[in-house]
Protein backbone atom coordinates (compact mmCIF):
# COMPACT_ATOMS: atom_id res chain seq x y z
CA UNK A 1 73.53 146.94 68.31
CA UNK A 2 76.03 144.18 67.12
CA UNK A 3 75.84 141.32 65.90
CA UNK A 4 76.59 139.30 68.85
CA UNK A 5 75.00 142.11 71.12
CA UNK A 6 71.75 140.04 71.63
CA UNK A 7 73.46 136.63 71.89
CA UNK A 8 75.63 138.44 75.13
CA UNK A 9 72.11 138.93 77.01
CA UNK A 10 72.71 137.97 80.32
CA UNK A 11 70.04 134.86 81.34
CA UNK A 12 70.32 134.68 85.27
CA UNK A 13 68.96 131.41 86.09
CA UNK A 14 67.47 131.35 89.91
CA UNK A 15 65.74 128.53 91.18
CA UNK A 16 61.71 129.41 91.21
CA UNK A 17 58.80 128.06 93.23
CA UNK A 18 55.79 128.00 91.95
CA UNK A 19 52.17 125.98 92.92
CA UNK A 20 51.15 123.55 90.59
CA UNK A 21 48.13 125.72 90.14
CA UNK A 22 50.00 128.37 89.07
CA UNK A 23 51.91 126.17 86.33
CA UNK A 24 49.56 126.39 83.43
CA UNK A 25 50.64 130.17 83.44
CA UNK A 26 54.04 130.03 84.00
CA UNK A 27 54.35 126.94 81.36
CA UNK A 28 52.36 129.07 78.59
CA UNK A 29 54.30 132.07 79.82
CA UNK A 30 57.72 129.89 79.22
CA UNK A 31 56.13 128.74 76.34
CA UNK A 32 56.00 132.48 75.09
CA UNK A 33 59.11 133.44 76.00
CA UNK A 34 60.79 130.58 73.98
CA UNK A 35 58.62 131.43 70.64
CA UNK A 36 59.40 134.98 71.55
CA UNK A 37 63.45 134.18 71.59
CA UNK A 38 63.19 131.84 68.55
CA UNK A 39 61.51 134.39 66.44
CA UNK A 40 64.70 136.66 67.36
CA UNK A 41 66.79 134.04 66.81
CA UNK A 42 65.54 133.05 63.38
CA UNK A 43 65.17 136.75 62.34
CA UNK A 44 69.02 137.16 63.49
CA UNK A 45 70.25 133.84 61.29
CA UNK A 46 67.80 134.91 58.12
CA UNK A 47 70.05 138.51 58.48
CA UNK A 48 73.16 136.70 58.64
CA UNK A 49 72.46 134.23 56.45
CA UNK A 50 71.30 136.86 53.94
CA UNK A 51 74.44 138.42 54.53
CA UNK A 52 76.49 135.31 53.80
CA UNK A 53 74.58 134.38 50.44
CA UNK A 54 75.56 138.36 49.19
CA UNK A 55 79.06 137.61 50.11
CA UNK A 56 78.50 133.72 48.12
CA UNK A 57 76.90 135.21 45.14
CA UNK A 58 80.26 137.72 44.85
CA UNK A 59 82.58 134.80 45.58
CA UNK A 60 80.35 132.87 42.63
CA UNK A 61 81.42 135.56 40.30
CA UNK A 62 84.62 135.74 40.65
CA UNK A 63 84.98 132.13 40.53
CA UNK A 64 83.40 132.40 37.16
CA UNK A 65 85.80 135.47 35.80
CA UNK A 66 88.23 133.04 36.14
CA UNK A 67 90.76 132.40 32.94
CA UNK A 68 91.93 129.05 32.99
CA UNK A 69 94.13 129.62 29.45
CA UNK A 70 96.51 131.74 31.70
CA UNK A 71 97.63 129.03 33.87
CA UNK A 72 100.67 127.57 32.57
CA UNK A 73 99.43 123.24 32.77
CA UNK A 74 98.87 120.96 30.18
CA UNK A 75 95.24 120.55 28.40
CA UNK A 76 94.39 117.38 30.16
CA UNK A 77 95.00 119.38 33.53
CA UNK A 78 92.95 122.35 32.47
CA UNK A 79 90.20 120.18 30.94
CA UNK A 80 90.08 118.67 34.64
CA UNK A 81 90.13 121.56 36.77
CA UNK A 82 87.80 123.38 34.03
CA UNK A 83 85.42 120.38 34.80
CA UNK A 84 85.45 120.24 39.02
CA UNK A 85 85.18 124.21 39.05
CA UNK A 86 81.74 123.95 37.13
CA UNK A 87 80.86 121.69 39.43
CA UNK A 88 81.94 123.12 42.06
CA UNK A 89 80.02 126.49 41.33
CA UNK A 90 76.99 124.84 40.20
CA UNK A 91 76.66 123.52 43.99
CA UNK A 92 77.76 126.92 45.51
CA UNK A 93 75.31 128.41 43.57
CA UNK A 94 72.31 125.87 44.63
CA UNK A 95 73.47 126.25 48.35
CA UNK A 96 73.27 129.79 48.04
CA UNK A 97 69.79 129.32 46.71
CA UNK A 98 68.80 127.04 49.31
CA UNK A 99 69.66 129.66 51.79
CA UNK A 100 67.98 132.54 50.34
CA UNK A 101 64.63 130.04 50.35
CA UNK A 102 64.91 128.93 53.81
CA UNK A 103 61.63 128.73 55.40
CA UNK A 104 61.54 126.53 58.59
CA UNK A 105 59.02 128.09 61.37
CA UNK A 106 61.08 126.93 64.08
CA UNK A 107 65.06 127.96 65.22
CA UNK A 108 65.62 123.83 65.70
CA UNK A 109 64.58 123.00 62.04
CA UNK A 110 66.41 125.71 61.13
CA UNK A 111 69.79 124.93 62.36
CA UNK A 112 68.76 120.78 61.43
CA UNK A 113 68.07 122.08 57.72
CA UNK A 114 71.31 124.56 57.69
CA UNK A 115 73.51 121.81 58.96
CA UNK A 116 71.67 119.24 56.42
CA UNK A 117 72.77 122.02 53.40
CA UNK A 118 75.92 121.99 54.67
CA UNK A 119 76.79 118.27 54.83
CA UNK A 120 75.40 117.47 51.22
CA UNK A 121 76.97 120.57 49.89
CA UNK A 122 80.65 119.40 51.69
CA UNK A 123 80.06 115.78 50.21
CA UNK A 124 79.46 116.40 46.94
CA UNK A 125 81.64 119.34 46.70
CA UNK A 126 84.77 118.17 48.33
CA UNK A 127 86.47 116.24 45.38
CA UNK A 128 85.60 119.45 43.06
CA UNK A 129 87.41 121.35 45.45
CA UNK A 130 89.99 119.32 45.25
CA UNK A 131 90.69 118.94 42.11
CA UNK A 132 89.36 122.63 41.45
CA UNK A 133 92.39 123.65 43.49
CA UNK A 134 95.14 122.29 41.42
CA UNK A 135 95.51 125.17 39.57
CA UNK A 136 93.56 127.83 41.54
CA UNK A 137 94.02 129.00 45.13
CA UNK A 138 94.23 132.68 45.35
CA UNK A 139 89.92 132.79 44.18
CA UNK A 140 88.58 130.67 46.84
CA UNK A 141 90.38 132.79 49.87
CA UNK A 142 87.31 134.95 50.30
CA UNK A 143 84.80 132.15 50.02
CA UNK A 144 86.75 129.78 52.62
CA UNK A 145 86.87 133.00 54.43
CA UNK A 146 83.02 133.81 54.34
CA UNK A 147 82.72 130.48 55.28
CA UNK A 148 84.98 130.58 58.07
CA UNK A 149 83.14 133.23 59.58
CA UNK A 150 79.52 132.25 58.77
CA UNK A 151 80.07 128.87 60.71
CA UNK A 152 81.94 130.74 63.58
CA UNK A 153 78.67 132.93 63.63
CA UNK A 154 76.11 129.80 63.71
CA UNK A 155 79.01 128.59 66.02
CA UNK A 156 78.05 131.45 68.71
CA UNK A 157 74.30 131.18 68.09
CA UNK A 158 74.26 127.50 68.65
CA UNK A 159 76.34 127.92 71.79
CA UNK A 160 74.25 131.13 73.10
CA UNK A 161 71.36 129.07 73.04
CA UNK A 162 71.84 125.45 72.73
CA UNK A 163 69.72 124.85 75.96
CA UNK A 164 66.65 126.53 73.93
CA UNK A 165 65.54 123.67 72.30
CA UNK A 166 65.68 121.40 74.94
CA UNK A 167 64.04 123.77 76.95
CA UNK A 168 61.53 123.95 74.09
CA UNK A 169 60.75 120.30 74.22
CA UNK A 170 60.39 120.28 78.15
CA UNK A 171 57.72 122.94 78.13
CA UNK A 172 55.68 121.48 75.64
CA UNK A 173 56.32 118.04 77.41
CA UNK A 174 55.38 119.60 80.24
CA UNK A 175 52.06 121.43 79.09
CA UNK A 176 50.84 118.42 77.55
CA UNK A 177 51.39 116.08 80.94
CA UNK A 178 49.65 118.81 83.04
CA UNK A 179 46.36 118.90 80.11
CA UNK A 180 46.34 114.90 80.92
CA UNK A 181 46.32 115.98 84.75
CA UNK A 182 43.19 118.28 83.92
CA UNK A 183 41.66 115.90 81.11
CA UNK A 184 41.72 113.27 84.55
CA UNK A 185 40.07 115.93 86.37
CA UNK A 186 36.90 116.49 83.91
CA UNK A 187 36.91 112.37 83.44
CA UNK A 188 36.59 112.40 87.42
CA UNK A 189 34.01 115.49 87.55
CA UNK A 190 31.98 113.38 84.42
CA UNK A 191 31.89 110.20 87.20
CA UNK A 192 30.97 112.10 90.29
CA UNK A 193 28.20 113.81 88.18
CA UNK A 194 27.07 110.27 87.34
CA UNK A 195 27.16 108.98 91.03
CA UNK A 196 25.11 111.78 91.98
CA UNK A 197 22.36 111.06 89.57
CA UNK A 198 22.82 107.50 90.63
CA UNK A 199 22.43 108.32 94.12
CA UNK A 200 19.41 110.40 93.29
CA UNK A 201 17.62 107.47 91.08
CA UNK A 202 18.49 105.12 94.22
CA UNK A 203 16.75 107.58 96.84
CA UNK A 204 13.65 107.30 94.72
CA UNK A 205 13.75 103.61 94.45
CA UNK A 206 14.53 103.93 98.14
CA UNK A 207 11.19 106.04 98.32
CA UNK A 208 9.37 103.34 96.25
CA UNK A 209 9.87 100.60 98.36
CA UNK A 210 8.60 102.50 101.11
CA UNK A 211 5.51 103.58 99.82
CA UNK A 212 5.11 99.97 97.84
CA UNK A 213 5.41 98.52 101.72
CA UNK A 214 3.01 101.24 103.52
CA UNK A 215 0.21 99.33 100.62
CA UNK A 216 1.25 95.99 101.52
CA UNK A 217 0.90 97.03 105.43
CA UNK A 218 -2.91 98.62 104.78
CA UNK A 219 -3.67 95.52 103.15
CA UNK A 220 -2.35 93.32 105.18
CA UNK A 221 -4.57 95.05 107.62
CA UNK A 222 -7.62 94.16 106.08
CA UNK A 223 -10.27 91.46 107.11
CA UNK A 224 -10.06 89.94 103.86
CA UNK A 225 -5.96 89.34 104.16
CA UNK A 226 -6.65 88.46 107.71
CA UNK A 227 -8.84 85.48 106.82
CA UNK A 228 -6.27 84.59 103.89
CA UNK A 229 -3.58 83.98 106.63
CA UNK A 230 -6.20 82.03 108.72
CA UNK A 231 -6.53 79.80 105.28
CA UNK A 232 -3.03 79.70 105.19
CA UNK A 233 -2.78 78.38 108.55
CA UNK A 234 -5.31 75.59 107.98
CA UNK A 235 -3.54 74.79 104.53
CA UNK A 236 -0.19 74.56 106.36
CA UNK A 237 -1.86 72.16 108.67
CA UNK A 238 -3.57 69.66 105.97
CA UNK A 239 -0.59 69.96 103.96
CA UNK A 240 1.44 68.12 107.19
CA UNK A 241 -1.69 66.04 107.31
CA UNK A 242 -1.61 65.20 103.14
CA UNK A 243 2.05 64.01 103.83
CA UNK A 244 0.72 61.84 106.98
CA UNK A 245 -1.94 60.73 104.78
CA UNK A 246 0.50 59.45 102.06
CA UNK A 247 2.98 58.12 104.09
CA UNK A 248 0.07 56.03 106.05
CA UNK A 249 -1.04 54.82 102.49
CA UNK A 250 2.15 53.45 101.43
CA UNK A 251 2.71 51.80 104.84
CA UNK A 252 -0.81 50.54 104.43
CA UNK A 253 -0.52 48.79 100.54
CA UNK A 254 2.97 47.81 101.98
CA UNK A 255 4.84 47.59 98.97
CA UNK A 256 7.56 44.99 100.71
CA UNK A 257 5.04 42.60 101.38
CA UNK A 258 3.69 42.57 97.64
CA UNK A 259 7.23 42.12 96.12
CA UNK A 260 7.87 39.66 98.39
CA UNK A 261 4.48 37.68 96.63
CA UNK A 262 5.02 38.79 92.95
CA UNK A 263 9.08 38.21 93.10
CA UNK A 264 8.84 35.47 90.25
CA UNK A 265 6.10 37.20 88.61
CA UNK A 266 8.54 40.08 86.29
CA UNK A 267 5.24 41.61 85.22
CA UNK A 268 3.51 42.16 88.62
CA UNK A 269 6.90 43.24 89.91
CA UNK A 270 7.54 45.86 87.62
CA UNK A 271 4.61 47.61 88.57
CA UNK A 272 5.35 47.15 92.28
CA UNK A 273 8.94 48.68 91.60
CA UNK A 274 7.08 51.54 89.06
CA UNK A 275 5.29 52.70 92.42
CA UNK A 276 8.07 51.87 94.83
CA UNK A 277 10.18 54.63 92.91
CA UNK A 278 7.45 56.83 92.13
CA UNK A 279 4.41 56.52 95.02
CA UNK A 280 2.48 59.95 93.79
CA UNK A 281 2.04 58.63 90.24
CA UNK A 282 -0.83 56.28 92.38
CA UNK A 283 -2.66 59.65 92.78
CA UNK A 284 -2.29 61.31 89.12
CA UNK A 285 -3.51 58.09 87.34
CA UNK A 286 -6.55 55.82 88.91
CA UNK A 287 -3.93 53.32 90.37
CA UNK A 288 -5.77 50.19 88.89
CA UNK A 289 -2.98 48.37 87.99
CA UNK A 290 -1.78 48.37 91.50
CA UNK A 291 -4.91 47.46 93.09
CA UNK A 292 -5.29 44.60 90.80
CA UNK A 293 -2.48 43.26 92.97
CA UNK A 294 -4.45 43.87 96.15
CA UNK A 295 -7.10 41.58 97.07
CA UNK A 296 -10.56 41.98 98.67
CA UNK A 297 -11.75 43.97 101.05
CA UNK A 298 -8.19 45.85 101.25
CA UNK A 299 -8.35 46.89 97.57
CA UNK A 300 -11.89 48.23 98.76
CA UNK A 301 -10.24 50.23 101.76
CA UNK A 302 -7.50 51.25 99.67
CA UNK A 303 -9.81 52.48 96.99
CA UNK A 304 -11.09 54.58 99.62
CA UNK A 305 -8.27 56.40 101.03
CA UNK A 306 -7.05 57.08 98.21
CA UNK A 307 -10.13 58.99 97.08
CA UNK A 308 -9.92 60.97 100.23
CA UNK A 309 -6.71 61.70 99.81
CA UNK A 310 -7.27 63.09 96.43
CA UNK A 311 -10.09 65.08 97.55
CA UNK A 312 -8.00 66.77 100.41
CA UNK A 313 -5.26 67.46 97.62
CA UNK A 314 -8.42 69.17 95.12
CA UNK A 315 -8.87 71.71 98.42
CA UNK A 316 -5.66 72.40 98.27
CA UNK A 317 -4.98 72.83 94.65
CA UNK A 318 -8.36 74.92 94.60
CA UNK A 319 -6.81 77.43 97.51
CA UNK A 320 -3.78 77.77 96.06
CA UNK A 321 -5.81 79.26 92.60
CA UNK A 322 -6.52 82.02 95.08
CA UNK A 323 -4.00 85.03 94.25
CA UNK A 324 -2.10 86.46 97.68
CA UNK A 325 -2.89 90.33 96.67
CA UNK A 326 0.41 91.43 98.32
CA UNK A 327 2.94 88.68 96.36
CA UNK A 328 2.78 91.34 93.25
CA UNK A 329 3.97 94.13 95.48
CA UNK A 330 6.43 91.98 96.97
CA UNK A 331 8.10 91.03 93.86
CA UNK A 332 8.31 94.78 92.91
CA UNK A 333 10.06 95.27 96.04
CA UNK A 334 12.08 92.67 95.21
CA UNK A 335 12.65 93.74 91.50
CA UNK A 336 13.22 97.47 93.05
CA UNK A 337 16.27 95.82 95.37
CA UNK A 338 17.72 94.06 92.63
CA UNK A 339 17.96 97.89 90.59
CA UNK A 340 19.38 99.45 94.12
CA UNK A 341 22.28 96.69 93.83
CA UNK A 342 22.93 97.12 90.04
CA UNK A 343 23.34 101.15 91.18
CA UNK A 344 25.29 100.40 94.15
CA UNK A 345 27.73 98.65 91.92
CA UNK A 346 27.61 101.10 89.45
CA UNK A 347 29.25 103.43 92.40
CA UNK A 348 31.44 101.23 93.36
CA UNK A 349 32.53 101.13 90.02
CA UNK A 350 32.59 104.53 89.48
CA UNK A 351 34.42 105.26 93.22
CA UNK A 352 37.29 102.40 91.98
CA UNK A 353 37.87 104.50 88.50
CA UNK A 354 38.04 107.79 90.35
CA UNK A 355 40.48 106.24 92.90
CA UNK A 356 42.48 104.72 89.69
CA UNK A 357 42.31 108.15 88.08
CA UNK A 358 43.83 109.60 91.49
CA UNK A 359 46.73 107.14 91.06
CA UNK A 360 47.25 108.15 87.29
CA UNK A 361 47.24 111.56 88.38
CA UNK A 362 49.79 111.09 91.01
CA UNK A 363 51.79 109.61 88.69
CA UNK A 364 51.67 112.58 86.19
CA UNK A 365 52.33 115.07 89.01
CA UNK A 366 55.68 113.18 90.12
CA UNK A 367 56.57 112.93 86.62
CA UNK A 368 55.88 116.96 86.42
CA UNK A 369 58.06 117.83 88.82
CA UNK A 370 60.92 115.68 88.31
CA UNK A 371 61.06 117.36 84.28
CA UNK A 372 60.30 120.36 85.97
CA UNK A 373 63.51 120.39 88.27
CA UNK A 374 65.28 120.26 85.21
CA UNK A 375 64.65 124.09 84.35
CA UNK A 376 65.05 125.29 87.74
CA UNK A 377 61.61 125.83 88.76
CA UNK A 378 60.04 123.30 92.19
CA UNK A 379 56.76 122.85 92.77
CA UNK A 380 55.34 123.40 96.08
């Protein structure tokens, strides 16, 4: 086989469908095929370019052979071109070395660090040449002419295959876009996973409730609860009849009529405003400086009621000491609720990210198959 034999494969490029679950395969199958052709590649430019650094190494040689004294120029002009063609073989010879030590993995840091030898070599080299030149011309033929050729080779290879790299670069674009597509996925699976043990800890809330209200039913069953409510009932009632009470009171010390009488009097008034603003502080203190304002036999009345209204309050007070057996189960309930609604919104929570995740995933997909287009291939 020739040189150029492999670079003269045929590619036929036809347009391909493929569904996007098949694409993991055929990218890592593309993927394959394009380390597959860059290991030929880069086995076919470390031949050639071991070819060219032979053919270097014999130009180097000759270049050295050469015997300045027989060129008919003065000193000075000798001295010069003496100087440059050192130079000029000392950085043939460290190309040539660079070649033989090439090691890049990949055929696109290959050509980048071939092309990179090249363009130092040619800048430092060129005024050597030059000036190297003056006197010689006849020695450099076959190195110009390896030269010639070697780029003309590179030339073909470049041209063979200049879609490889970019092809390169849109697989593994490509392979790490679809990963993010399945990295969604297991993000998405890890959520639903989550709902369901959500929806599992709700049911047996759900299941708590019910049996916490099947014990408040049974008890509220009982004789015992059933005289509570009766209680209950009778509180409600003096409770309305407490307010009466109070109300009656105040209408009955008539507050109006003693400002009126202690108006002038700043002292007297400022206790009739104290209990204007604040009646109930008559019944948590004995009242005394009140009645003091109150004469005979209405302070004696008034003494009275309010007694009785304390007493009817001390019932109350003394009921309500009495613990509703079913209010601890209720606020269970009611605790239970509030850890449904926490796991409710957890859900929704965990519905909105999946739904968000959806949208990202779209997003990759469209992105997928407008890269994808590029190398022929449409997903359907």
């Amino acid at each position: 086989m020739g040189f150029f034999d492999f670079l003269r494969k045929k590619q036929v490029e036809e347009k391909e469908q493929i569904k996007f679950e098949e694409l993991e395969n055929w990218l890592k199958n593309k993927q394959k095929s394009n380390e597959d052709r860059e290991k030929e590649l880069l086995s076919l430019m470390k031949q050639r370019i071991s070819e060219f650094v032979v053919e270097l190494e014999k130009g180097i040689a000759v270049l050295k052979n050469i015997n300045l004294e027989e060129k008919r120029a003065e000193d000075r002009a000798r001295f010069i071109v003496k100087e440059n063609l050192d130079n000029y073989i000392f950085l043939l010879s460290k190309l040539a070395g660079s070649l033989k030590h090439l090691d890049e993995k990949t055929y696109g840091a290959f050509i980048e660090r071939i092309n990179s030898l090249f363009v130092d070599f040619e800048k430092k080299s060129f005024v050597n040449f030059q000036k190297a030149t003056f006197l010689i011309g006849k020695e450099f033929e076959d190195i110009k002419k390896s030269m010639g050729n070697f780029f003309k080779d590179l030339k073909n290879i470049f041209e063979n295959n200049k879609n490889l790299i970019e092809n390169s670069k849109a697989v593994s674009f490509l392979l790490s876009k679809y990963n993010e597509t399945g990295s969604i996925e297991k993000i998405k699976s890890n959520i639903h996973d989550a709902i369901k043990k959500t929806e599992q800890k709700k049911a047996d809330l759900e299941n708590q409730i019910k049996i916490t209200e099947k014990n408040i039913e049974q008890m509220t069953k009982s004789e015992e609860y059933a005289n509570q409510l009766k209680k209950r009932e009778e509180v409600k009632k003096k409770k309305s009849g407490l307010k009466q009470d109070i109300l009656t009171l105040k209408e009955f010390i008539d507050l109006k009529s003693l400002a009126r009488a202690f108006h002038e009097n700043e002292k007297k008034m400022k206790i009739v405003r104290r209990y204007n603003e604040a009646f109930d502080d008559i019944f948590e203190t004995d009242g005394a400086d009140l009645l003091n304002l109150i004469e005979e036999p209405k302070r004696k009345q008034l003494i009275e009621k309010i007694n009785e209204i304390k007493r009817k309050q001390d019932e109350l007070v003394k009921f309500f000491a009495e613990k509703d057996e079913t209010e601890p189960l209720k606020a269970e309930i009611e605790k239970i609720r509030a850890e449904i609604e926490a796991f409710d919104e957890e859900k929704a929570d965990g519905l909105k990210r999946i739904q968000k995740l959806d949208e990202k995933k779209k997003e990759f997909i469209a992105v997928i198959k407008a890269e994808i287009a590029k190398l022929k291939v449409e997903i359907v």
